[in-house]
Protein backbone atom coordinates (compact mmCIF):
# COMPACT_ATOMS: atom_id res chain seq x y z
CA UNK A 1 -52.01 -32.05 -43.33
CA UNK A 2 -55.58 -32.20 -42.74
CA UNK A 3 -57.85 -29.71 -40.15
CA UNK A 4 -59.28 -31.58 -37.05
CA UNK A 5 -61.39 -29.89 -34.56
CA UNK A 6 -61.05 -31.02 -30.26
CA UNK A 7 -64.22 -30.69 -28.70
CA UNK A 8 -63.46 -30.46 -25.00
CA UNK A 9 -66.23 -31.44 -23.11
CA UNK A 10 -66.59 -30.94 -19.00
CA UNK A 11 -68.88 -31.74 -16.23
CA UNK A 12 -71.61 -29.56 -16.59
CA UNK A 13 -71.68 -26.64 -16.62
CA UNK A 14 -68.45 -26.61 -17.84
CA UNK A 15 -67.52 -23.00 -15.99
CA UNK A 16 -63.57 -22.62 -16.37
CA UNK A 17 -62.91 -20.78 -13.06
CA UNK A 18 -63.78 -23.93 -11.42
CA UNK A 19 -61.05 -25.55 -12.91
CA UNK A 20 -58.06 -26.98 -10.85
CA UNK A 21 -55.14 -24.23 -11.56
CA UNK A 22 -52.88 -27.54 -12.98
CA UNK A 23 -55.84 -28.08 -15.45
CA UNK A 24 -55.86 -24.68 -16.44
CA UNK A 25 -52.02 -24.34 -16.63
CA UNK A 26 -51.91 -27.60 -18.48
CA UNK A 27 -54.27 -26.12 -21.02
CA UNK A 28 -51.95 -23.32 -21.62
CA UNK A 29 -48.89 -26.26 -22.14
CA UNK A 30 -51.04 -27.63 -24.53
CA UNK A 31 -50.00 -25.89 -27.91
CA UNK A 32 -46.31 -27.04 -27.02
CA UNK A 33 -47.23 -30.62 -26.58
CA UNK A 34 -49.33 -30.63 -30.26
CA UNK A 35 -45.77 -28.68 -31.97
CA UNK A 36 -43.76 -31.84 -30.05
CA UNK A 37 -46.05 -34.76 -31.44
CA UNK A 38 -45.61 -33.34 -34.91
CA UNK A 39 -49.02 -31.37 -35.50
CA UNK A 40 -49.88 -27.99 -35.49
CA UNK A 41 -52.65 -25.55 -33.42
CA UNK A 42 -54.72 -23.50 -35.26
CA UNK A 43 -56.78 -21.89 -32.78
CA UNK A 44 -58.73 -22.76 -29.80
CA UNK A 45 -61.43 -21.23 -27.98
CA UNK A 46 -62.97 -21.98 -24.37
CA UNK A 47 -66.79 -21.50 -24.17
CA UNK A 48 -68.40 -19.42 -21.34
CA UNK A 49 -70.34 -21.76 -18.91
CA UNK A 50 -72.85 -24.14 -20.07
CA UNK A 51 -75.48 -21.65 -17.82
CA UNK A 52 -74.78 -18.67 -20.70
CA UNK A 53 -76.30 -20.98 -23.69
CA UNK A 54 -79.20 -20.56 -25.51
CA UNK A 55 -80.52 -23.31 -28.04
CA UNK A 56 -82.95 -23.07 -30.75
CA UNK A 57 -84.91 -25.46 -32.70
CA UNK A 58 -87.71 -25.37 -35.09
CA UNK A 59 -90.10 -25.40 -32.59
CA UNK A 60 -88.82 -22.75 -30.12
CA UNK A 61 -85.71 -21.49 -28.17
CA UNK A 62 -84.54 -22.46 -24.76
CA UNK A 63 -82.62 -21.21 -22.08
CA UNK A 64 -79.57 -23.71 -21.64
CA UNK A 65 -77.46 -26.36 -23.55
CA UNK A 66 -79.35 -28.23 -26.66
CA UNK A 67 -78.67 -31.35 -24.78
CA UNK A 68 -78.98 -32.32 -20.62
CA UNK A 69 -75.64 -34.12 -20.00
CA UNK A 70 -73.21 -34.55 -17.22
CA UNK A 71 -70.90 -33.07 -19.25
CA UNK A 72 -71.31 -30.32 -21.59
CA UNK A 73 -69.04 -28.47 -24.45
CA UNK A 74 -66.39 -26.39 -22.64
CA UNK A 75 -64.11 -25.77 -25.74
CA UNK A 76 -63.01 -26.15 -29.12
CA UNK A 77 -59.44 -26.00 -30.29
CA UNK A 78 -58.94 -26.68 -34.46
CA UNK A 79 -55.33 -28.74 -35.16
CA UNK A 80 -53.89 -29.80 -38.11
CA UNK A 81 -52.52 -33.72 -38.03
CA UNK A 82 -51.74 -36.18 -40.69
CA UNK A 83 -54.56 -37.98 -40.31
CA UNK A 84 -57.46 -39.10 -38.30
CA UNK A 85 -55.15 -41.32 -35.77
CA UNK A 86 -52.84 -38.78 -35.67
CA UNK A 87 -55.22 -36.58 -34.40
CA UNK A 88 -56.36 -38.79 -31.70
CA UNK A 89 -53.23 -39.33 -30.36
CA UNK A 90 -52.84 -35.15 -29.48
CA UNK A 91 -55.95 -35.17 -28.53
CA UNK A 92 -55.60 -37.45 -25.96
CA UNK A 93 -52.95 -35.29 -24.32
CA UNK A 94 -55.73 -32.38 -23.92
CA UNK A 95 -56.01 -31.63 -20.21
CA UNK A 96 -59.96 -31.95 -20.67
CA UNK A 97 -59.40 -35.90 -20.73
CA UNK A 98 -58.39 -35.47 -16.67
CA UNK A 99 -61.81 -34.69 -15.47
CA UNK A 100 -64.07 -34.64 -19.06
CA UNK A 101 -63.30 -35.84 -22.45
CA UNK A 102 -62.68 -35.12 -26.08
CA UNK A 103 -64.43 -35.49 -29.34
CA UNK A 104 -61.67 -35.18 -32.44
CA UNK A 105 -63.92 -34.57 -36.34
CA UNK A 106 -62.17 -33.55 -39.06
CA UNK A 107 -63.06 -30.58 -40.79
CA UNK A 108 -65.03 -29.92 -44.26
């Protein structure tokens, strides 16, 4: 099986403890739900509030996200899945989809 990375975006700035406790406890279901549709977790990861990022780029660093969105990068959780569809479809089932969204890339 191939290696997939979530990205779990949220509305900006993506601070966790502002999450509705179902949301949060849904997160935690979430590995269960990925074993059931046939795929497997590797690891996931929530980010610290969009507020605690610092971006660089040739020209200089900023205080902040790289980009000024609604939402923002929350999280990143790395599956493995058959393939690309396959991916999607436990992706989908990521709690982030109830007040963000996802991003699903495979991995190098």
């Amino acid at each position: 099986m191939a290696k997939y990375a979530i990205l779990i975006y949220a509305p900006a700035p993506a601070d966790w403890q502002d999450a509705p406790g179902e949301e949060l406890q849904a997160h935690g279901e979430f590995a269960g739900k990925v074993t059931e549709l046939g795929g497997e977790l590797i690891t996931g990861y929530a980010l610290q509030s969009a507020t605690t990022a610092k971006s660089a780029r040739a020209d200089g660093v900023a205080d902040g996200p790289l980009i000024d969105a609604a939402d923002v990068l929350g999280g990143v959780t790395i599956i493995e899945a058959r393939d690309a569809d396959h991916a999607l479809e436990i992706a989908r089932h990521n709690p982030a989809t109830w007040r963000g969204g996802i991003e699903v890339r495979p991995l190098l």
